[in-house]
Protein backbone atom coordinates (compact mmCIF):
# COMPACT_ATOMS: atom_id res chain seq x y z
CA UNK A 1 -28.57 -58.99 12.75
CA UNK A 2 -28.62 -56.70 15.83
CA UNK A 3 -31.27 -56.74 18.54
CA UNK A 4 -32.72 -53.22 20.21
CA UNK A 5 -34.57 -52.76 23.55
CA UNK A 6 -37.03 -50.24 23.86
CA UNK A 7 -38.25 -49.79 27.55
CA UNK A 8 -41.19 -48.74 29.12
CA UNK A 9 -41.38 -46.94 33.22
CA UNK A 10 -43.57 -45.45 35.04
CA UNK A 11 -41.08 -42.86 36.39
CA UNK A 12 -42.06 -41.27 39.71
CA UNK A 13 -39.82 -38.08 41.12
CA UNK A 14 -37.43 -40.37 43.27
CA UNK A 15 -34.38 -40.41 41.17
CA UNK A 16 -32.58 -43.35 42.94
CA UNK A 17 -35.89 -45.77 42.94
CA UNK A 18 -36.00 -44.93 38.83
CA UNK A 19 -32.33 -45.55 38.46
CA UNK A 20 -33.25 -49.28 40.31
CA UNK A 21 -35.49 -49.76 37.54
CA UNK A 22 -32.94 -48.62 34.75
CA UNK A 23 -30.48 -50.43 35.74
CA UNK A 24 -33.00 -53.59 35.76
CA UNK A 25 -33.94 -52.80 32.66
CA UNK A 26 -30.77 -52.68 31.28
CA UNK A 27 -29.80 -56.40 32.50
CA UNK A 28 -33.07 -57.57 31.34
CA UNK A 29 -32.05 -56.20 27.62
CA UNK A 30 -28.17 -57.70 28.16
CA UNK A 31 -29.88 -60.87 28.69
CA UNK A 32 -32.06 -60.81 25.62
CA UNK A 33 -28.49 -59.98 23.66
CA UNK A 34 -29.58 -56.17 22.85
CA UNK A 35 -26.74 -53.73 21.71
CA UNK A 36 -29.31 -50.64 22.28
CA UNK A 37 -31.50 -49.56 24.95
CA UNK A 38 -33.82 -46.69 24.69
CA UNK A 39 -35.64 -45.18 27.59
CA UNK A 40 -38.51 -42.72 27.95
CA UNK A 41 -38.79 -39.11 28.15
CA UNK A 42 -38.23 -37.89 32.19
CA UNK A 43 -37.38 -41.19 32.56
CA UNK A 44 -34.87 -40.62 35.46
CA UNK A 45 -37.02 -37.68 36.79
CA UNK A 46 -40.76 -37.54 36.31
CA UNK A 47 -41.40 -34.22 38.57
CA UNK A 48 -44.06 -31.44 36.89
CA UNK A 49 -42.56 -28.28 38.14
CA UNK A 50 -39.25 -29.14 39.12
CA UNK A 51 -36.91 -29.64 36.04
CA UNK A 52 -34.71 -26.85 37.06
CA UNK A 53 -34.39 -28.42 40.01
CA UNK A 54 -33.21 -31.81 38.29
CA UNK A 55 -31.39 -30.42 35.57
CA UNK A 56 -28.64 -29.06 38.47
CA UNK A 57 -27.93 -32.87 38.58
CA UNK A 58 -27.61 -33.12 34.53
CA UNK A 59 -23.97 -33.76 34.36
CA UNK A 60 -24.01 -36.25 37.53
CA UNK A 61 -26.66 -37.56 36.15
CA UNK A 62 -25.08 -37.54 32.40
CA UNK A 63 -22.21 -39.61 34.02
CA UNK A 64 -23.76 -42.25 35.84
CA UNK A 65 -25.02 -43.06 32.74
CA UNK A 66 -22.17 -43.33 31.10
CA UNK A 67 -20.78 -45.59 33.75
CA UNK A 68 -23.66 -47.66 33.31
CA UNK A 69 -23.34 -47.87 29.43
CA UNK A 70 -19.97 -49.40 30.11
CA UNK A 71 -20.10 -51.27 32.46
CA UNK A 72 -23.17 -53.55 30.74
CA UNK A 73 -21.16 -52.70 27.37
CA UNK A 74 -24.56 -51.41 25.80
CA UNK A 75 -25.83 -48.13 24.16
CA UNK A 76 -28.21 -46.01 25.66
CA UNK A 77 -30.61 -43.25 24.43
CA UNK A 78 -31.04 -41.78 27.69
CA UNK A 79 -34.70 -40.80 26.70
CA UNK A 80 -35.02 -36.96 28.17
CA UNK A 81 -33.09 -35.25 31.28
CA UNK A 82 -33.87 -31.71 31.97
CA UNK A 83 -30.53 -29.40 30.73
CA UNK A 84 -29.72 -25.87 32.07
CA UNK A 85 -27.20 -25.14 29.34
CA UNK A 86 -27.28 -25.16 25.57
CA UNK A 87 -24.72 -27.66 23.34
CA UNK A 88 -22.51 -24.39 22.99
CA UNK A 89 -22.11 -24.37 27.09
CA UNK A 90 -24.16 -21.30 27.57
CA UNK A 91 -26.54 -20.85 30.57
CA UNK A 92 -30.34 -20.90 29.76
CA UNK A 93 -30.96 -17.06 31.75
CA UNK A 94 -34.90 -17.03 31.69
CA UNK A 95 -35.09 -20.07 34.48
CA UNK A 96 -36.31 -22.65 31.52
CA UNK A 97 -34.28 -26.18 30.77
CA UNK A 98 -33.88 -27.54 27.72
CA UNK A 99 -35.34 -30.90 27.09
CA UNK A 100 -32.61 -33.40 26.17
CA UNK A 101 -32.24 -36.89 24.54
CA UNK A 102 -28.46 -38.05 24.93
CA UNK A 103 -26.78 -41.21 22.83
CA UNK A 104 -24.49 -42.73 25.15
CA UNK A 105 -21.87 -45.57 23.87
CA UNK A 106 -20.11 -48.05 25.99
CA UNK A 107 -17.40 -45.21 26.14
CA UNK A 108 -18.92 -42.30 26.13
CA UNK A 109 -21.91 -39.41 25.34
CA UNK A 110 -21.96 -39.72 21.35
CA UNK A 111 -24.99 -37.43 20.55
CA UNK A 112 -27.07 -34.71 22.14
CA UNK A 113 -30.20 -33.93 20.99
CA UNK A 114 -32.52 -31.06 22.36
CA UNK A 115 -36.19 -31.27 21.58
CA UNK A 116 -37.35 -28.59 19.08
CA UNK A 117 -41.15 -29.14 18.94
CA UNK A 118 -42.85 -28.01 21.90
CA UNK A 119 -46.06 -29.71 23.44
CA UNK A 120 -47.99 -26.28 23.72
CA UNK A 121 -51.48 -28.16 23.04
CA UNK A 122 -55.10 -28.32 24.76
CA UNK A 123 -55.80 -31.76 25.89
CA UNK A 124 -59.10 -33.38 27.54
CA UNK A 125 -57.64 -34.57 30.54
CA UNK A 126 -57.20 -33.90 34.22
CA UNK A 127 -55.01 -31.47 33.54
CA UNK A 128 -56.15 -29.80 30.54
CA UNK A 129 -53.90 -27.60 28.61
CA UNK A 130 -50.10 -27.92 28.34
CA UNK A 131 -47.06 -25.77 27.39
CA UNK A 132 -43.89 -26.52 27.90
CA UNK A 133 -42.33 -23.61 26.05
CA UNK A 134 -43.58 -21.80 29.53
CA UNK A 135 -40.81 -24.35 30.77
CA UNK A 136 -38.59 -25.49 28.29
CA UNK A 137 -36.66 -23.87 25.71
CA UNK A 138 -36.86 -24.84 22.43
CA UNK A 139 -33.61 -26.77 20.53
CA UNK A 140 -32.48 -25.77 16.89
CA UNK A 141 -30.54 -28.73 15.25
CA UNK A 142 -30.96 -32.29 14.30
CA UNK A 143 -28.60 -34.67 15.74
CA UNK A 144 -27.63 -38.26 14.23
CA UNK A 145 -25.61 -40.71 16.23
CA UNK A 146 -23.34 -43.38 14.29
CA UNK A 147 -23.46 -46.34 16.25
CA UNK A 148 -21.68 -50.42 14.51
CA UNK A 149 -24.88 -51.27 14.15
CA UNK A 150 -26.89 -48.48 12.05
CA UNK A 151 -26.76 -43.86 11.97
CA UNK A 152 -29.77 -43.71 14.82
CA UNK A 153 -31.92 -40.47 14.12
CA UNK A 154 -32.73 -38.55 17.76
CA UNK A 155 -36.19 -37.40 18.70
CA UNK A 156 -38.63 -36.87 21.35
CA UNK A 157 -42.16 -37.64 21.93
CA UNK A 158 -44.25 -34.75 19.86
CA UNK A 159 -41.26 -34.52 17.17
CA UNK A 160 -43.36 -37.89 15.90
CA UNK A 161 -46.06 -35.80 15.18
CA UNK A 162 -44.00 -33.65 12.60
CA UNK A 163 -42.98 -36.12 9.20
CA UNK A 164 -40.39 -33.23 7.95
CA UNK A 165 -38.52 -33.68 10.37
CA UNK A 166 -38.32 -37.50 10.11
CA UNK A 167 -37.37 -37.07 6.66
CA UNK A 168 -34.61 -34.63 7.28
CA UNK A 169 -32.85 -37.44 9.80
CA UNK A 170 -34.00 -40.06 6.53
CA UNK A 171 -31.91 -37.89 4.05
CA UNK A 172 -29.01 -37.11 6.69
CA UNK A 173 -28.37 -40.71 6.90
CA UNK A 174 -30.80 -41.94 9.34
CA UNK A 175 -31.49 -45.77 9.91
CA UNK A 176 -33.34 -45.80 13.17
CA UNK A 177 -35.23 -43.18 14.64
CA UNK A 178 -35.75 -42.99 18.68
CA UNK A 179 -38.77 -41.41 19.99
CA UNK A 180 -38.43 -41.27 24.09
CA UNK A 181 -42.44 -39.81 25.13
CA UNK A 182 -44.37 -39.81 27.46
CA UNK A 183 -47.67 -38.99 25.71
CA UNK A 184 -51.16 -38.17 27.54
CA UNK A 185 -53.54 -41.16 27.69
CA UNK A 186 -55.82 -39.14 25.65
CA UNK A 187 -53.17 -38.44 22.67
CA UNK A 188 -51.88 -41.71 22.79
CA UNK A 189 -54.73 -43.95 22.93
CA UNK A 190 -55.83 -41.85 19.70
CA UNK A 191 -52.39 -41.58 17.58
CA UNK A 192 -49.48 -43.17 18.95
CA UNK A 193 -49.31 -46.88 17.06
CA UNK A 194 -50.24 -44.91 14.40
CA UNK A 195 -47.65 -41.83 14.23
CA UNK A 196 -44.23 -44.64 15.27
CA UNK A 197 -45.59 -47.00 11.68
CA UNK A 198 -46.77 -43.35 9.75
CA UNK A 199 -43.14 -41.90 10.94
CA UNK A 200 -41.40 -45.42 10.12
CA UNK A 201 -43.55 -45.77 6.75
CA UNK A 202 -42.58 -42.16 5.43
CA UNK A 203 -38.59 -42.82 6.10
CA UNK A 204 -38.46 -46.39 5.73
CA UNK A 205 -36.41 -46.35 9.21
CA UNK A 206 -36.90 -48.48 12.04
CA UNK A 207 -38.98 -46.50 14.84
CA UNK A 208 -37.91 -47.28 18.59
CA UNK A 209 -40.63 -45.34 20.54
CA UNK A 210 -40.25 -45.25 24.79
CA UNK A 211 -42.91 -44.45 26.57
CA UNK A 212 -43.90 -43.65 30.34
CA UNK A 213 -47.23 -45.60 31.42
CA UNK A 214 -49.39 -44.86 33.95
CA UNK A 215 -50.12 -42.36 36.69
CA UNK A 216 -47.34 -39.32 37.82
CA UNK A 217 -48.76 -37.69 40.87
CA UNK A 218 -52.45 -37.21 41.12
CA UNK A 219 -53.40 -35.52 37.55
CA UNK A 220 -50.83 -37.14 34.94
CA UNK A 221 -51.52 -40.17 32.87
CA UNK A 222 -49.34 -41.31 30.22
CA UNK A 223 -50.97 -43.70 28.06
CA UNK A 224 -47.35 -46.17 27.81
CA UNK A 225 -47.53 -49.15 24.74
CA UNK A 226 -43.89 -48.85 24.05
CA UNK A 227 -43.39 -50.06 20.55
CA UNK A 228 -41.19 -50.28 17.38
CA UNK A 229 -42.09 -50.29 13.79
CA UNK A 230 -39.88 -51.84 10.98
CA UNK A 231 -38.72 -50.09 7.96
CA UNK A 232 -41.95 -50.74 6.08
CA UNK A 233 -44.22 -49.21 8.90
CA UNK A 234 -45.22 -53.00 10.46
CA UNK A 235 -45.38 -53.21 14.01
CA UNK A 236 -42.86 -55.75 15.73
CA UNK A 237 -44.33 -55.51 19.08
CA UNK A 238 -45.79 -53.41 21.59
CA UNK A 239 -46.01 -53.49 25.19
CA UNK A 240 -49.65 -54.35 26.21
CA UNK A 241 -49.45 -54.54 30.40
CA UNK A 242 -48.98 -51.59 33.01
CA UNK A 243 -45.60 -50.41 34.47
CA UNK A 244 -41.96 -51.02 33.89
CA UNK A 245 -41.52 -53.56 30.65
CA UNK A 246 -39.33 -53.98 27.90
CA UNK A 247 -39.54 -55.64 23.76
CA UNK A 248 -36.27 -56.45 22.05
CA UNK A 249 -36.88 -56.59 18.14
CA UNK A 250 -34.49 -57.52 14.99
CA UNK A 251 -32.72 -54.98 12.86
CA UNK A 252 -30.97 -55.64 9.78
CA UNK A 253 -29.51 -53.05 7.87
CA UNK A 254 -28.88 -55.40 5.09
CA UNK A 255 -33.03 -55.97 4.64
CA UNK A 256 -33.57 -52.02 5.28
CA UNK A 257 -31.50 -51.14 1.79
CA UNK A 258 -33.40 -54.20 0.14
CA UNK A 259 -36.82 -52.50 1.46
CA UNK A 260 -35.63 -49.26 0.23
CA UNK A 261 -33.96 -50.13 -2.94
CA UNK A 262 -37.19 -51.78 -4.04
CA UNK A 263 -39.31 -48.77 -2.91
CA UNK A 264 -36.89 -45.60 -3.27
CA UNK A 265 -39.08 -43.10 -1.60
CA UNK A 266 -36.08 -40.65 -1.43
CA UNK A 267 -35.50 -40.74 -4.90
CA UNK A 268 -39.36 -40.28 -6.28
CA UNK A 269 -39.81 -37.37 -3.89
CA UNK A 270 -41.02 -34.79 -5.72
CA UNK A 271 -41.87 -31.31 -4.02
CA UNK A 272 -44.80 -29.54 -5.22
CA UNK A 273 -46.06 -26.11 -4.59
CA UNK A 274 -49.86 -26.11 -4.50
């Protein structure tokens, strides 16, 4: 049995007042015996606007981290941090960042992953319409960490919204997926309990979803309810209050191949062309 923290913040554009949180949050999940902690998306940096500006700091940033992850002895999916540079090294050259979830053992960065579905959407709030391809360039690969305790499946915020894609980590070995977001009030009061058990129902993998909550300057609201769903799409627990918080559930690998040897989803999949 292995425990996992999933944290929520309310991430502001101070970096060093979110890293006092993170690291709080990280003895908080020690304390509750955790061997993972997830974090939201722009959870060290919540700044509209300025993610070139933070992503200069993405390798500083990358390695305080990292430091962090060892000294605690803990993994952390380092929800999102603005990137400048693709996995390959090579400089972004039209001024957007790439949006990046990172898997960080107690010794070092396991796993990148860079977000591939964009939040290009009209949405009836303060602010309206978003698009973050007008900001943020798009990644091209799935990425699965192997961690002692289960293969964890990386993905960010609207990725939940897309159950190929959950399926793909599923047959590549997946046994949690991690969903750092930071989802409108609007969107998230609607679908968000619903897409981490749909996502968690469809690949029979534990969903770990991190989520900012509450306001980010003057127009941005992010709806929060961090959560996690078990392999059979229940909900373990959810965060119910306002601000910084944390829930540290069960996993078992040994009762996830029990749950999907007695419903092998996988193996009745068939593909139809209608």
């Amino acid at each position: 049995m292995t425990f996992l923290s999933v944290a929520q913040m309310n991430s502001q554009n101070d970096i060093e007042a979110n890293f006092i949180v993170i690291e709080s949050l990280i003895a908080e999940s020690k304390a509750q015996g955790a061997s993972l902690i997830v974090f939201p998306e722009n959870f060290v940096c919540f700044a509209a606007g300025k993610q070139r500006v933070t992503a200069a700091q993405f390798e500083s940033i990358q390695q305080r981290l990292e430091r962090l992850a060892h000294q605690h002895n803990i993994w952390i999916i380092a929800g999102t941090l603005p990137c400048p540079f693709r996995p390959d090294g090579s400089i972004i050259q039209d001024g957007r960042v790439r949006t990046v979830s990172l898997c960080i053992s107690p010794e070092k960065t396991e796993a990148r992953y860079d977000k591939i579905h964009l939040f290009d959407v009209q949405v009836g709030d303060a602010i309206g319409g978003y698009k973050e391809s007008q900001f943020f360039e798009p990644g091209t690969d799935l990425s699965i960490a192997k961690t002692p305790f289960g293969n964890i499946g990386l993905m960010v915020c609207y990725d939940l919204r897309f159950p190929e894609l959950t399926l793909k980590l599923r047959a590549q070995g997946a046994n949690i997926l991690t969903a750092p977001a930071a989802f409108t009030y609007t969107t998230g009061e609607m679908h968000w309990q619903l897409l981490l058990q749909a996502r968690a129902m469809d690949s029979q993998c534990a969903v770990l979803g991190s989520a900012q909550q509450g306001w980010h300057g003057e127009k941005r609201q992010t709806w929060g309810h961090t959560g996690a769903a078990n392999s059979r799409g229940q909900l373990q627990d959810m965060i119910q209050s306002e601000g910084a918080g944390l829930i540290t559930v069960p996993f078992d690998l040994a009762e996830q191949a029990k749950i999907r040897e007695s419903m092998p989803l996988m193996q009745h999949r068939v593909l139809v062309e209608y």
